[in-house]
PDB file of N, CA and C in Angstrom:
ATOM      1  N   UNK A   1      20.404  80.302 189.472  1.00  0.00           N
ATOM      2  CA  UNK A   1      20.523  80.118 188.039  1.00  0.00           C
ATOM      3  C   UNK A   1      21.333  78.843 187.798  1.00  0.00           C
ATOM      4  N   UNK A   2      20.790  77.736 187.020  1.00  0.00           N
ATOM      5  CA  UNK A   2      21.618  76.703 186.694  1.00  0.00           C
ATOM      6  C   UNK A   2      22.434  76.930 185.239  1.00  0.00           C
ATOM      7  N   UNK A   3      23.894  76.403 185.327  1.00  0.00           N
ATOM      8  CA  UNK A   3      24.673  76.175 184.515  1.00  0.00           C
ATOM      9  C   UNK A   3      24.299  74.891 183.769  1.00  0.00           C
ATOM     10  N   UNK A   4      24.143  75.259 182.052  1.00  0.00           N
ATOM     11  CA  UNK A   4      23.996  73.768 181.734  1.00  0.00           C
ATOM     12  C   UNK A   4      25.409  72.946 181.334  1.00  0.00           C
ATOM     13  N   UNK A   5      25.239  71.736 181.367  1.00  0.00           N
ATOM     14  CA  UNK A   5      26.209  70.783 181.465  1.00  0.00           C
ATOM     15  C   UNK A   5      27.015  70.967 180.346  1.00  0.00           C
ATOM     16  N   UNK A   6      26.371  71.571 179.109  1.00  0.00           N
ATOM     17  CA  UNK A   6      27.173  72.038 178.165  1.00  0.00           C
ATOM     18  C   UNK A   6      28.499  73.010 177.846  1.00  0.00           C
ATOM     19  N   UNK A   7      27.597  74.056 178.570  1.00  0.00           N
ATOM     20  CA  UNK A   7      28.710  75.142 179.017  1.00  0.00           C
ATOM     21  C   UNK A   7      29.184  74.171 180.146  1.00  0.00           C
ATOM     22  N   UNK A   8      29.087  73.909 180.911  1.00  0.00           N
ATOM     23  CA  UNK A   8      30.558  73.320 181.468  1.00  0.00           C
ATOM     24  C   UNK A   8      31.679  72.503 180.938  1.00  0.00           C
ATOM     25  N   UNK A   9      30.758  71.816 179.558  1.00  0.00           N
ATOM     26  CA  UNK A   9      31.869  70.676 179.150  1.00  0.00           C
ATOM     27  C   UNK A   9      32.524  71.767 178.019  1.00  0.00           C
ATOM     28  N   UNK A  10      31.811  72.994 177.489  1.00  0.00           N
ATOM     29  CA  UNK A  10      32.773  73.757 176.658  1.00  0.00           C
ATOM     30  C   UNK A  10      33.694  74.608 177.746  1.00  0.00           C
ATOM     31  N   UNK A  11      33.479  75.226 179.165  1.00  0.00           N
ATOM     32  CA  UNK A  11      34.840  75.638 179.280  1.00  0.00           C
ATOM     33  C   UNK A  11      35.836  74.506 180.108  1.00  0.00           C
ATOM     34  N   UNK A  12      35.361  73.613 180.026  1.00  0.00           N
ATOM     35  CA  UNK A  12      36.457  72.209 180.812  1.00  0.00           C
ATOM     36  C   UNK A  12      37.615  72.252 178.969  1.00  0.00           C
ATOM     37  N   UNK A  13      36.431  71.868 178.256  1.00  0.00           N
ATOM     38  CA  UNK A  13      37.439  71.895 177.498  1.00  0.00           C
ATOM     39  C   UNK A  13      38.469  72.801 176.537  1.00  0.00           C
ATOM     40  N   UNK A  14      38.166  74.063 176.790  1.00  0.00           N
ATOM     41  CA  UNK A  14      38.846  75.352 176.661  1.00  0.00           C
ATOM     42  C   UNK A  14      39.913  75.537 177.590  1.00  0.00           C
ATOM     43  N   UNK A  15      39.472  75.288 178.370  1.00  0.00           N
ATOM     44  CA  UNK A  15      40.772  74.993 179.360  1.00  0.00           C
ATOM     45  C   UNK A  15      41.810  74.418 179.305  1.00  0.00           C
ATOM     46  N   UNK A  16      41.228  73.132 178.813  1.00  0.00           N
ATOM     47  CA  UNK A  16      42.176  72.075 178.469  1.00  0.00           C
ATOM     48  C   UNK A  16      42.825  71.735 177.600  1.00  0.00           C
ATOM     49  N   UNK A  17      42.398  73.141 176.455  1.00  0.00           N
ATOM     50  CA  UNK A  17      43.484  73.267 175.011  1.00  0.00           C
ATOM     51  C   UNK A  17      43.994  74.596 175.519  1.00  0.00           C
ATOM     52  N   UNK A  18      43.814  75.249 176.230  1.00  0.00           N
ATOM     53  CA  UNK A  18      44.859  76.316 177.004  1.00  0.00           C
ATOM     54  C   UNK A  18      46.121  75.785 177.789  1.00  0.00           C
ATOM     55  N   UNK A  19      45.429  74.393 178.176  1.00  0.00           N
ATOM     56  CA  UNK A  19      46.448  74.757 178.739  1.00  0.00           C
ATOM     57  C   UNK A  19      47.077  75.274 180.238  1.00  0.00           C
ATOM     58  N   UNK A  20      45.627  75.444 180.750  1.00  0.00           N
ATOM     59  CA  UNK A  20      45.694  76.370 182.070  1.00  0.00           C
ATOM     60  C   UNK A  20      45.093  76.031 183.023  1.00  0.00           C
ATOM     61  N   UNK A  21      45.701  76.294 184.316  1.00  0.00           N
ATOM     62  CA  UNK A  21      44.835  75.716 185.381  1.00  0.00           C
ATOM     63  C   UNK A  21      43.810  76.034 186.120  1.00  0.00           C
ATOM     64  N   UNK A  22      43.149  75.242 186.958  1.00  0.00           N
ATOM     65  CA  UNK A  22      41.803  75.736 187.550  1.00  0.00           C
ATOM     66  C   UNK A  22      42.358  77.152 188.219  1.00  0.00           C
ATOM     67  N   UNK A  23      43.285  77.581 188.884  1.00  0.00           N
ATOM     68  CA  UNK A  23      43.622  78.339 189.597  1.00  0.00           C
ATOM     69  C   UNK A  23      43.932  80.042 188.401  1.00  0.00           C
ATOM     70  N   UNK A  24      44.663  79.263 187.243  1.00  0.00           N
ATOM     71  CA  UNK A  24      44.750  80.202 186.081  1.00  0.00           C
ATOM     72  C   UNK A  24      43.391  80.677 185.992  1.00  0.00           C
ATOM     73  N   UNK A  25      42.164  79.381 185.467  1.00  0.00           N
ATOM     74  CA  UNK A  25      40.747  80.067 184.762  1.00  0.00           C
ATOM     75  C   UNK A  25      40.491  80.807 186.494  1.00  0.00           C
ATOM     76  N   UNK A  26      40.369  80.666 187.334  1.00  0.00           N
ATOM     77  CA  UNK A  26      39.843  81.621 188.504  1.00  0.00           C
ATOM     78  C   UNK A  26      40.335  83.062 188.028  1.00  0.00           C
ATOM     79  N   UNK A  27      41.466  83.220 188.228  1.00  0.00           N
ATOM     80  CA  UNK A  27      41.929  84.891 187.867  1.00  0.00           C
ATOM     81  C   UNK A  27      41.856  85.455 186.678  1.00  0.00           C
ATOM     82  N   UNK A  28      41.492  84.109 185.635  1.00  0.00           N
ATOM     83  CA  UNK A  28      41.323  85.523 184.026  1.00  0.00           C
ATOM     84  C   UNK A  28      39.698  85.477 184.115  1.00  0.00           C
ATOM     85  N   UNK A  29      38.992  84.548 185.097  1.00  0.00           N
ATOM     86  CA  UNK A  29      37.368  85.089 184.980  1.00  0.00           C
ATOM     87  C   UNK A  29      37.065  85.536 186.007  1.00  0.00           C
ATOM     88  N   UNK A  30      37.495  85.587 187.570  1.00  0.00           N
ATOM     89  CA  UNK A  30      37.313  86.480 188.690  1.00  0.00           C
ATOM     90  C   UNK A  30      36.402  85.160 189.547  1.00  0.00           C
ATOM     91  N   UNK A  31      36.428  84.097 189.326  1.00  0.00           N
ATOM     92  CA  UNK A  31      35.608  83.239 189.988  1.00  0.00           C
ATOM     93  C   UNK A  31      36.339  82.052 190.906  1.00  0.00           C
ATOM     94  N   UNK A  32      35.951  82.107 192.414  1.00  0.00           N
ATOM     95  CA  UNK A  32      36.272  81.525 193.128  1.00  0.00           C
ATOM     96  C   UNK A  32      37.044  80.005 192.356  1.00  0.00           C
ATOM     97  N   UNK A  33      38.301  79.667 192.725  1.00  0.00           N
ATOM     98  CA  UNK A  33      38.743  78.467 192.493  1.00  0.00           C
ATOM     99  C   UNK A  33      37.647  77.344 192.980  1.00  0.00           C
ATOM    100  N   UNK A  34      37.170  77.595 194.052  1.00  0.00           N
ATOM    101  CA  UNK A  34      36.128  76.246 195.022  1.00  0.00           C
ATOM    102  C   UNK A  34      34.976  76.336 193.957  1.00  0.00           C
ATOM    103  N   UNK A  35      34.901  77.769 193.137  1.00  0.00           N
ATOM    104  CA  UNK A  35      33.043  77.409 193.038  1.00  0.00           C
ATOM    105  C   UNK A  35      33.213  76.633 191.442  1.00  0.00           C
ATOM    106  N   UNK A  36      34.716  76.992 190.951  1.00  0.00           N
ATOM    107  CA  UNK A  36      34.977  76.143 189.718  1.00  0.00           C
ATOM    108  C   UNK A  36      35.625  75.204 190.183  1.00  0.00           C
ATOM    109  N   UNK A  37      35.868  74.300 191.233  1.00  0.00           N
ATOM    110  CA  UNK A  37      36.049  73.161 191.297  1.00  0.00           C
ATOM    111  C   UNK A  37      34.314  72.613 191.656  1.00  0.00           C
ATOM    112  N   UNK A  38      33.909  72.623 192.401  1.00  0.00           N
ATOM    113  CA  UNK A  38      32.393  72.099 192.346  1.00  0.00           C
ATOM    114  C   UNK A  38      31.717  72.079 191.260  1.00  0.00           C
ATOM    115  N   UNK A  39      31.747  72.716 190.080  1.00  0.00           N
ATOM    116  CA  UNK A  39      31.376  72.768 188.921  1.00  0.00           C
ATOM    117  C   UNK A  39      31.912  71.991 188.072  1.00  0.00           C
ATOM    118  N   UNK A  40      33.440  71.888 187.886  1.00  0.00           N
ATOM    119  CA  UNK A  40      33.775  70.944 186.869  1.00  0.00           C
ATOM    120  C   UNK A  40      33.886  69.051 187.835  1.00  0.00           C
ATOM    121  N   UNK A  41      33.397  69.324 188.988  1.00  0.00           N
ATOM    122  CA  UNK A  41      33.670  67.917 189.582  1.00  0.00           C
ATOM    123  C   UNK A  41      31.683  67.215 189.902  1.00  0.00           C
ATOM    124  N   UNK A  42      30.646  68.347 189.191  1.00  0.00           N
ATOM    125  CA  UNK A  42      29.657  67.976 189.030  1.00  0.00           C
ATOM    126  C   UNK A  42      29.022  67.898 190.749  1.00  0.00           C
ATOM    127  N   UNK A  43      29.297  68.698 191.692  1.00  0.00           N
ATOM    128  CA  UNK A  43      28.913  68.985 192.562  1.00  0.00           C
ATOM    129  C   UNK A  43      27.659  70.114 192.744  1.00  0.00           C
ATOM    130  N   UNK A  44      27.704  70.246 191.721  1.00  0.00           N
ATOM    131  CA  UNK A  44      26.942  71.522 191.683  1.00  0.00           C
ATOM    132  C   UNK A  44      26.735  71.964 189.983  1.00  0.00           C
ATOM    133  N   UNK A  45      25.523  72.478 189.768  1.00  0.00           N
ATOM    134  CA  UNK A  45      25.015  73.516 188.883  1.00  0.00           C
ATOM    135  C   UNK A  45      24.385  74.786 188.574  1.00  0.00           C
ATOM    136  N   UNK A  46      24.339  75.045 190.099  1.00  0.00           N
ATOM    137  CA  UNK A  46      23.742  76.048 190.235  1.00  0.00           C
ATOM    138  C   UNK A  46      24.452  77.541 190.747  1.00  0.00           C
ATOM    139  N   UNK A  47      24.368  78.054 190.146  1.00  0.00           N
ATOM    140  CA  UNK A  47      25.664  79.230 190.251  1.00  0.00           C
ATOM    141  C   UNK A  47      24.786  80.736 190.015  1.00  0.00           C
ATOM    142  N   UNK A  48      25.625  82.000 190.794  1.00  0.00           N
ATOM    143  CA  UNK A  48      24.769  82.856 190.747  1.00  0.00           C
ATOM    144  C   UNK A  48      24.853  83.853 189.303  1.00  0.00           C
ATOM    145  N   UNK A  49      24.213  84.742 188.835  1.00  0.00           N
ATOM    146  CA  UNK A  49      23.903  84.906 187.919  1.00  0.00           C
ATOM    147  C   UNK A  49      25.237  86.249 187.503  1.00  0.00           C
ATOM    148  N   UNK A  50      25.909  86.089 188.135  1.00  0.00           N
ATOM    149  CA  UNK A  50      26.812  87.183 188.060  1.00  0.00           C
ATOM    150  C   UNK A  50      28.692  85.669 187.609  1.00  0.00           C
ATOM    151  N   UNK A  51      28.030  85.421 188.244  1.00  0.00           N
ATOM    152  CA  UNK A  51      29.040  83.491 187.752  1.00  0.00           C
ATOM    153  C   UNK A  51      28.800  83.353 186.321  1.00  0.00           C
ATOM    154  N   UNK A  52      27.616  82.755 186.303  1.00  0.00           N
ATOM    155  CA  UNK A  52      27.163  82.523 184.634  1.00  0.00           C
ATOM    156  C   UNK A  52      27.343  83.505 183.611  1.00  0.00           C
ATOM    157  N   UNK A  53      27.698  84.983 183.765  1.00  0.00           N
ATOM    158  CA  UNK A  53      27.910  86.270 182.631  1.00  0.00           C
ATOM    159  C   UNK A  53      29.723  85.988 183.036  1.00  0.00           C
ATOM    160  N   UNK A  54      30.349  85.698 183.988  1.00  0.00           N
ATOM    161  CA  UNK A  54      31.329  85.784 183.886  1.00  0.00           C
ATOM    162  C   UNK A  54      32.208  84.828 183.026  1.00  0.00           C
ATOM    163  N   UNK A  55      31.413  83.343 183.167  1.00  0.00           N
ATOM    164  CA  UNK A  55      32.224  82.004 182.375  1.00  0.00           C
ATOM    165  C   UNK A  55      31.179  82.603 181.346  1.00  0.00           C
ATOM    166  N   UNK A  56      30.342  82.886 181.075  1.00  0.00           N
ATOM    167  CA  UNK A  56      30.236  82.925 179.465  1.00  0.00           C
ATOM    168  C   UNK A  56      30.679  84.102 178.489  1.00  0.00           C
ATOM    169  N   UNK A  57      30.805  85.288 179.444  1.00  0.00           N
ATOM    170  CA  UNK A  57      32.250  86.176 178.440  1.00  0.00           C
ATOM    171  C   UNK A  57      33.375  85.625 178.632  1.00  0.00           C
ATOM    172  N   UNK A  58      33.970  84.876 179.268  1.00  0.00           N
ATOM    173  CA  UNK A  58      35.344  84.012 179.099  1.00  0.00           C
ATOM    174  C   UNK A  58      35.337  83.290 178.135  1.00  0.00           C
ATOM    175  N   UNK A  59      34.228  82.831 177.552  1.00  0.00           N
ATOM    176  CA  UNK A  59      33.896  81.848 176.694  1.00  0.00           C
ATOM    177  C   UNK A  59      34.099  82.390 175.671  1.00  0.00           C
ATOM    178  N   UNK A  60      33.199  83.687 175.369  1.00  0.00           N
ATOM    179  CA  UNK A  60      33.112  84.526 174.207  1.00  0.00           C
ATOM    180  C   UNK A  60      34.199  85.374 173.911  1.00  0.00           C
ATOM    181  N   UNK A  61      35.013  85.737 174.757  1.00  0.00           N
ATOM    182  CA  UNK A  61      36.753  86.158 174.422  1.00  0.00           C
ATOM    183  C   UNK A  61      37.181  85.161 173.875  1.00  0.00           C
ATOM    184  N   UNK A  62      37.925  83.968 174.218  1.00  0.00           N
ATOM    185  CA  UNK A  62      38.487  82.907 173.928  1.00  0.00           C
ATOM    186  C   UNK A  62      37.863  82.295 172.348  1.00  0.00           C
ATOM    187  N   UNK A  63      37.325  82.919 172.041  1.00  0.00           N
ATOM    188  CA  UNK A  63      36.840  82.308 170.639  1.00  0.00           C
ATOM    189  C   UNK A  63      36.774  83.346 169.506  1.00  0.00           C
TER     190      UNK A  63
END
């Protein structure tokens, strides 16, 4: 399942009015620190489908 570039640039920047670090967003969404560093460093878009429900209810709390 690919992540679009969108949702990545909305939780880069949710993050970044939090306030919080890559290591923070890992433990309030349950997702590997490595697989959200490859993601926000554009290494990757393709993430499994249990990834993508997780950053996008993080998304949908936070708002």
């Amino acid at each position: 399942m690919q992540l679009s570039s969108t949702t990545v640039i909305a939780v880069k920047r949710l993050r970044g009015e939090l306030n919080i670090s890559v290591l923070e967003l890992s433990r309030q969404t349950g997702i590997s620190r490595w697989t959200l560093d490859k993601l926000f460093n554009g290494k990757t878009n393709n993430v499994r489908p249990t990834t993508y429900e997780k950053l996008n209810n993080w998304l949908a709390k936070q708002i």
